[in-house]
Each structure stands twice: as C-alpha cells, then as structure tokens.
Protein backbone atom coordinates (compact mmCIF):
# COMPACT_ATOMS: atom_id res chain seq x y z
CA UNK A 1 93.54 3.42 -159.72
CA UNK A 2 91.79 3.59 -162.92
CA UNK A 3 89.42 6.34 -164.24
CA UNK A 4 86.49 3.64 -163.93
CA UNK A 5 87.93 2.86 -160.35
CA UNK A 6 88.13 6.58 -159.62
CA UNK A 7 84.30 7.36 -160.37
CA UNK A 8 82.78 4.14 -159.25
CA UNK A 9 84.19 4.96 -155.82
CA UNK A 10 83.18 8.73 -156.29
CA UNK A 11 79.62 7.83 -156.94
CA UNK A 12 79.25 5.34 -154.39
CA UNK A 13 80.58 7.80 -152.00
CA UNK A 14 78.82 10.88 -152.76
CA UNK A 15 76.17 9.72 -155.24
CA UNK A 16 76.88 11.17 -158.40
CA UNK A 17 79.36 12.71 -160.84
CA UNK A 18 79.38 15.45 -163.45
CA UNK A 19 82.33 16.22 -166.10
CA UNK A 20 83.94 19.29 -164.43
CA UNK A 21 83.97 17.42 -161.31
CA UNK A 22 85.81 14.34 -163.09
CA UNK A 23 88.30 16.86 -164.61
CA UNK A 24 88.53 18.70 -161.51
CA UNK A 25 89.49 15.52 -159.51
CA UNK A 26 90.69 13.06 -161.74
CA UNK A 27 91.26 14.53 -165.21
CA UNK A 28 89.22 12.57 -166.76
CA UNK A 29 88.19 14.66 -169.72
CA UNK A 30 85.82 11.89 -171.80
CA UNK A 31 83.22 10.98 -168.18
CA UNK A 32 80.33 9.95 -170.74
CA UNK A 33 83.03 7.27 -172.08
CA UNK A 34 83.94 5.92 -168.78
CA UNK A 35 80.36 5.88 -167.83
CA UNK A 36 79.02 3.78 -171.52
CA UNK A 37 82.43 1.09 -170.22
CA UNK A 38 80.20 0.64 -166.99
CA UNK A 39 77.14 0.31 -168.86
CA UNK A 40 75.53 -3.42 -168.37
CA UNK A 41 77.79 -3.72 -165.70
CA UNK A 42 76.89 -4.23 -161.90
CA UNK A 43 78.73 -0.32 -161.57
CA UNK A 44 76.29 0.89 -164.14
CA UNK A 45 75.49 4.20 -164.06
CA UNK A 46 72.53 7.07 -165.37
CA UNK A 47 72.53 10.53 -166.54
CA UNK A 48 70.68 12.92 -165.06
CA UNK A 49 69.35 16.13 -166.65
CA UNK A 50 67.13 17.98 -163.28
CA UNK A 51 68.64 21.43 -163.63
CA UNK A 52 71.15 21.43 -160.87
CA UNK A 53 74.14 21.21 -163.27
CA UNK A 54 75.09 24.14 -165.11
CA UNK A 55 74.81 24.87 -169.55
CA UNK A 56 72.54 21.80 -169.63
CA UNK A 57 75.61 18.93 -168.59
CA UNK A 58 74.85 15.74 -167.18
CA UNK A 59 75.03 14.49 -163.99
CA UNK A 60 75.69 10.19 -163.62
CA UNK A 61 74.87 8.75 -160.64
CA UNK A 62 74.02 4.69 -159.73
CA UNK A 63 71.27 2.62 -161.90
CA UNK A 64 70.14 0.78 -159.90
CA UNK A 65 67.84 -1.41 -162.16
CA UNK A 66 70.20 -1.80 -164.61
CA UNK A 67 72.82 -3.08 -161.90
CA UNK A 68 70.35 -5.84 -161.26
CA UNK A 69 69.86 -6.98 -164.67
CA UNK A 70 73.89 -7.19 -165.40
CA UNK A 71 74.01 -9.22 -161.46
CA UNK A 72 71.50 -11.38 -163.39
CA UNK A 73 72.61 -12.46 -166.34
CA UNK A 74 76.34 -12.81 -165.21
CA UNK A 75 74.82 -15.28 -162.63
CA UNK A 76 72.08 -16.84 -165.45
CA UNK A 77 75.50 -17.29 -167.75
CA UNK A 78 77.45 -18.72 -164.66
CA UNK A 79 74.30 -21.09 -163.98
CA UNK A 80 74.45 -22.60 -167.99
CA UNK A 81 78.27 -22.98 -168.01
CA UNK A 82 78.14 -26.35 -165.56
CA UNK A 83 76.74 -25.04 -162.15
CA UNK A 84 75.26 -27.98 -160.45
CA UNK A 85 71.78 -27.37 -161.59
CA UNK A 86 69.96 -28.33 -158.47
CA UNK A 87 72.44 -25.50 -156.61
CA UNK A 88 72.40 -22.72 -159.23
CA UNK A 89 68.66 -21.90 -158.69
CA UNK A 90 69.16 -20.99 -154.62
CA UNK A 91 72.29 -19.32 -155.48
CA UNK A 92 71.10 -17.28 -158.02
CA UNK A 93 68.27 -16.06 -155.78
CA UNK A 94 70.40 -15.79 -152.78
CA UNK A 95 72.66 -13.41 -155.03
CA UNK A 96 70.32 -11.02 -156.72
CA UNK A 97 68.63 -10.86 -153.30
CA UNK A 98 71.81 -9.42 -152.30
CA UNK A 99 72.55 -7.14 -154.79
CA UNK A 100 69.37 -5.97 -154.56
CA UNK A 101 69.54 -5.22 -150.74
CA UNK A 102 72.69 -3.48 -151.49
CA UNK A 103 71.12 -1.69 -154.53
CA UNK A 104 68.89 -0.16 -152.30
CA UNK A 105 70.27 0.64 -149.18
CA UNK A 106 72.51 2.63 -151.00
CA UNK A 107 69.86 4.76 -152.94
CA UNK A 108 68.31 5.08 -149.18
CA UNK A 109 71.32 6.47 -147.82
CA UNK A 110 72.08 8.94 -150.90
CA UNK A 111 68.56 9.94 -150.54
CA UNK A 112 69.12 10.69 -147.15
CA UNK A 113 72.20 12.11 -147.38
C-alpha cells in the first residue's frame, strides 16, 4: 500500500493525521508532501493548527470543500471530452450530489466520534 494509500485510509478512519503519528505507523517522514500529492484531489486534505498537537505541528484531516471542487471539475473535464451532452448535465449532478452526501456524512460521523 502506498504512503498516500496508508493516510487516506488513516484519515478516513480516524479523522486526521499528524507527522509523529505517520512516522510512528507508517514511516512516512515527509506527511506535508504526501498531503500537497492529495491536494485538488477528491482525498484532499487540511491542516489544522487548534492546539491539540504538540511544538506547534500540524494536524491534516479531510477538506471537504476542496474534495467537491476536484469531484467537479474531473466530472466538468469528463463532460467536454465527448459525454453525450444531453446526459452529462444529470450525471454530473447526480455525482457531486453524491460526493457531497458522502462528504458529509463523514464529517458527521468524525464529529460524532
């Protein structure tokens, strides 16, 4: 499994990630680089500075509005490269609609959890 692999599935289990926990794990020793390689992806990913991590290190967990955007314009690029027109519209809604449910049951149950 990949180091991207490794902390996408971390995150989405337990809701976020800091570096000594990456090392710790999975020995990854450059997190912030794994993170910017999921950056405008639909695994993107935030840092978060709120004081629970120790010496002032970030903590990454899901972005949620920036896993929208990259759901949209991989679908918007799929729709202009010869997707019957009068289909692309319905399944591009029917899609982000999706990710969007997903996007946020997730962020419900980490909240919760």
């Amino acid at each position: 499994m990949s180091q991207k692999e490794q902390v996408i599935d971390f995150v989405e289990k337990w809701g976020s990630i800091d570096s000594h926990k990456a090392f710790q794990l999975f020995g990854i020793t450059r997190l912030a680089a794994v993170i910017h390689e999921l950056k405008e992806t639909e695994h993107a990913m935030k840092a978060v500075y709120d004081g629970t991590v120790k010496s002032g290190f970030a903590r990454y967990e899901a972005d949620p509005e920036e896993r929208f955007k990259a759901v949209k314009k991989r679908l918007s690029k799929s729709c202009s490269k010869g997707i019957q027109e009068a289909s692309c519209p319905r399944d591009v809604v029917a899609a982000l609609t999706e990710a969007l449910r997903n996007a946020l049951t997730w962020a419900r149950e980490v909240g919760d959890g």
